[in-house]
C-alpha atoms as a PDB file:
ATOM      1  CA  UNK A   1      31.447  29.985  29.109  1.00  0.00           C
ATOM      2  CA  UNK A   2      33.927  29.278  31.806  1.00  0.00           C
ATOM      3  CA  UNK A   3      37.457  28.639  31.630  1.00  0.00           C
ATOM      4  CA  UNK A   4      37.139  25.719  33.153  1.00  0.00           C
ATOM      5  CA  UNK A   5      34.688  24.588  30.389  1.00  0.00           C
ATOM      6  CA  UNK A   6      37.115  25.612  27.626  1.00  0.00           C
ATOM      7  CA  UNK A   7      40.005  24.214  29.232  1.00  0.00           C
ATOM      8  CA  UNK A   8      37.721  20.757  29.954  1.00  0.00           C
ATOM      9  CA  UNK A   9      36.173  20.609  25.939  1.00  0.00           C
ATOM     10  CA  UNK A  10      39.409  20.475  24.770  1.00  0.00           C
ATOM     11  CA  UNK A  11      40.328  17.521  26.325  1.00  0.00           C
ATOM     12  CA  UNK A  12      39.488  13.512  24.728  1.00  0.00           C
ATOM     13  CA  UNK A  13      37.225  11.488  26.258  1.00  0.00           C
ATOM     14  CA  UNK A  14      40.251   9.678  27.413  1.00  0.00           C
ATOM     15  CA  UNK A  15      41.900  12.942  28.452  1.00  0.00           C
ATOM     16  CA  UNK A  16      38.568  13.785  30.274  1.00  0.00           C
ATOM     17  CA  UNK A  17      38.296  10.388  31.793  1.00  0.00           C
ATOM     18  CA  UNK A  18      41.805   9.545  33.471  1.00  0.00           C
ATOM     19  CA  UNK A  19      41.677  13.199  34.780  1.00  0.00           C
ATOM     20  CA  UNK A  20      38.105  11.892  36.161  1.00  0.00           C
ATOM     21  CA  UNK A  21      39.740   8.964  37.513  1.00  0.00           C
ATOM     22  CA  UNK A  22      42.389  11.012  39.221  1.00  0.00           C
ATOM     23  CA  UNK A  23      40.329  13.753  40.646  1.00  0.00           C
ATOM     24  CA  UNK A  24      38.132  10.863  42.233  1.00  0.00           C
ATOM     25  CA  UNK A  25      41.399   8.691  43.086  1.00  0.00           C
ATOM     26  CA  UNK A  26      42.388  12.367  45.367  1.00  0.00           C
ATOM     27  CA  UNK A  27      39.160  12.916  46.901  1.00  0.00           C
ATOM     28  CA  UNK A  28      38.553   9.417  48.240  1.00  0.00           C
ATOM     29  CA  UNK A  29      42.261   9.882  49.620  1.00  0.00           C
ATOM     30  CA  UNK A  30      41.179  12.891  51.834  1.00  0.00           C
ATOM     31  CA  UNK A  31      44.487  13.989  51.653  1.00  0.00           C
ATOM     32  CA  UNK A  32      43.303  17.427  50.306  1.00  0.00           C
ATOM     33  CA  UNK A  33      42.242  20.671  52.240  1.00  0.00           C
ATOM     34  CA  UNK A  34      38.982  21.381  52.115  1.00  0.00           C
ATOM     35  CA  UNK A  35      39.034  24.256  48.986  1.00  0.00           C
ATOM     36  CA  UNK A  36      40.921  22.374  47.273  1.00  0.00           C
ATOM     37  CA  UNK A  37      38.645  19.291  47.355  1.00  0.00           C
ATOM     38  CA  UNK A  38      36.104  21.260  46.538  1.00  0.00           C
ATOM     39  CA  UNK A  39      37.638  22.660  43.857  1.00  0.00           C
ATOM     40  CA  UNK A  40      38.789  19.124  42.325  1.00  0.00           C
ATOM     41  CA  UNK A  41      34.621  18.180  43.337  1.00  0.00           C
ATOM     42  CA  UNK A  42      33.729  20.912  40.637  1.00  0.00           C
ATOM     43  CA  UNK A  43      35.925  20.205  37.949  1.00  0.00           C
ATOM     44  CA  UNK A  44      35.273  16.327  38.428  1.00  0.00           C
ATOM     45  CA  UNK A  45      31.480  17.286  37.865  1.00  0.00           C
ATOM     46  CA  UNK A  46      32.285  19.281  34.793  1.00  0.00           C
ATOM     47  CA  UNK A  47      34.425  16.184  32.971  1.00  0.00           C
ATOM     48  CA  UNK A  48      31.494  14.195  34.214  1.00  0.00           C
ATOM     49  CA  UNK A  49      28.957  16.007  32.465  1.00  0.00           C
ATOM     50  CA  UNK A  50      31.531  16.241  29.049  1.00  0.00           C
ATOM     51  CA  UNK A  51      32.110  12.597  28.900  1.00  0.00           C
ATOM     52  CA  UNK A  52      27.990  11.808  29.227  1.00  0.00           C
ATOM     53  CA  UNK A  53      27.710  14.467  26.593  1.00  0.00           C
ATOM     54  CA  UNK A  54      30.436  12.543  24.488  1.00  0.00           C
ATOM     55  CA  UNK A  55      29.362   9.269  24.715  1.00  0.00           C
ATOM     56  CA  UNK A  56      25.790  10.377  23.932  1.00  0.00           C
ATOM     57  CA  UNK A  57      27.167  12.144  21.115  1.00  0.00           C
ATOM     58  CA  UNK A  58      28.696   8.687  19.738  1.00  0.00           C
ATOM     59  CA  UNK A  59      25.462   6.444  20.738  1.00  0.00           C
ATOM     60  CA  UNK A  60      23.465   9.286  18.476  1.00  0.00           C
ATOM     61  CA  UNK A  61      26.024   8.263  15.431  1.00  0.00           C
ATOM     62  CA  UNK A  62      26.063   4.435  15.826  1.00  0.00           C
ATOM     63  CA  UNK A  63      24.024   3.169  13.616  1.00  0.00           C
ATOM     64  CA  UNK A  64      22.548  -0.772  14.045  1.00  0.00           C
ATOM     65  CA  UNK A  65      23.069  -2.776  10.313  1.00  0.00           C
ATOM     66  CA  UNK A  66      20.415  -5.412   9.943  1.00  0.00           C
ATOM     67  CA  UNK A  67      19.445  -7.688   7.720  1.00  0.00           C
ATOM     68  CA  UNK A  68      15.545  -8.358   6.186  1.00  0.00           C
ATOM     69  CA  UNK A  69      14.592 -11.890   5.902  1.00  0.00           C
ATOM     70  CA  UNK A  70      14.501 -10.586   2.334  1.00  0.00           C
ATOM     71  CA  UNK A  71      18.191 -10.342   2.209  1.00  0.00           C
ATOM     72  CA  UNK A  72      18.375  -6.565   2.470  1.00  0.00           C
ATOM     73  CA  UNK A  73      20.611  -4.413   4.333  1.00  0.00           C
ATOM     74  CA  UNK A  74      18.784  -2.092   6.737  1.00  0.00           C
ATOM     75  CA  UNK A  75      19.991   0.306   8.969  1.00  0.00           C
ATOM     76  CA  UNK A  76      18.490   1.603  11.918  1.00  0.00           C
ATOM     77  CA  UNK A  77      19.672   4.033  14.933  1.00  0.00           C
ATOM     78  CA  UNK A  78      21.372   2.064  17.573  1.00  0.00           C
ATOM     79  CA  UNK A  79      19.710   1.730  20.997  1.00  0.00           C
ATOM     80  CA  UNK A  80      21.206   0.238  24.137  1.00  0.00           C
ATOM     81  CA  UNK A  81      19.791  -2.731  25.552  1.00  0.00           C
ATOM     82  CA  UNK A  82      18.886  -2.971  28.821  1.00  0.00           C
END
């Protein structure tokens, strides 16, 4: 595994996300040389790919609570809408 990823899983989604924001607040500036954009481009994709993880991670453990027109509690896997 890469530093990069090591560096980038230890992060919070937050953590991951604001330094998203940042690295895509700096490219769309195009006040960066060229190798360092790219280099921002590559650790942008990695915190990408780690929040989509994370956030799949916490749709997999939301669960949906229902109710039977019985009166019973069920519970069933969450699923977006849409």
């Amino acid at each position: 595994m890469s530093e990069t990823l090591k560096e980038i899983e230890k992060l919070s989604f937050e953590e991951a996300m604001q330094e998203l924001e940042q690295i895509v607040r700096q490219l769309e500036s195009g006040q960066s040389d060229l190798d360092k954009s790219i280099q921002s481009y590559e650790r942008g994709m990695a915190l990408k790919q780690y929040c989509e993880n994370k956030l799949k991670e916490a749709q997999a453990k939301i669960e949906k609570i229902t109710m039977t027109p019985d009166g019973d509690i069920k519970k069933e896997a969450f699923k977006a809408e849409g």
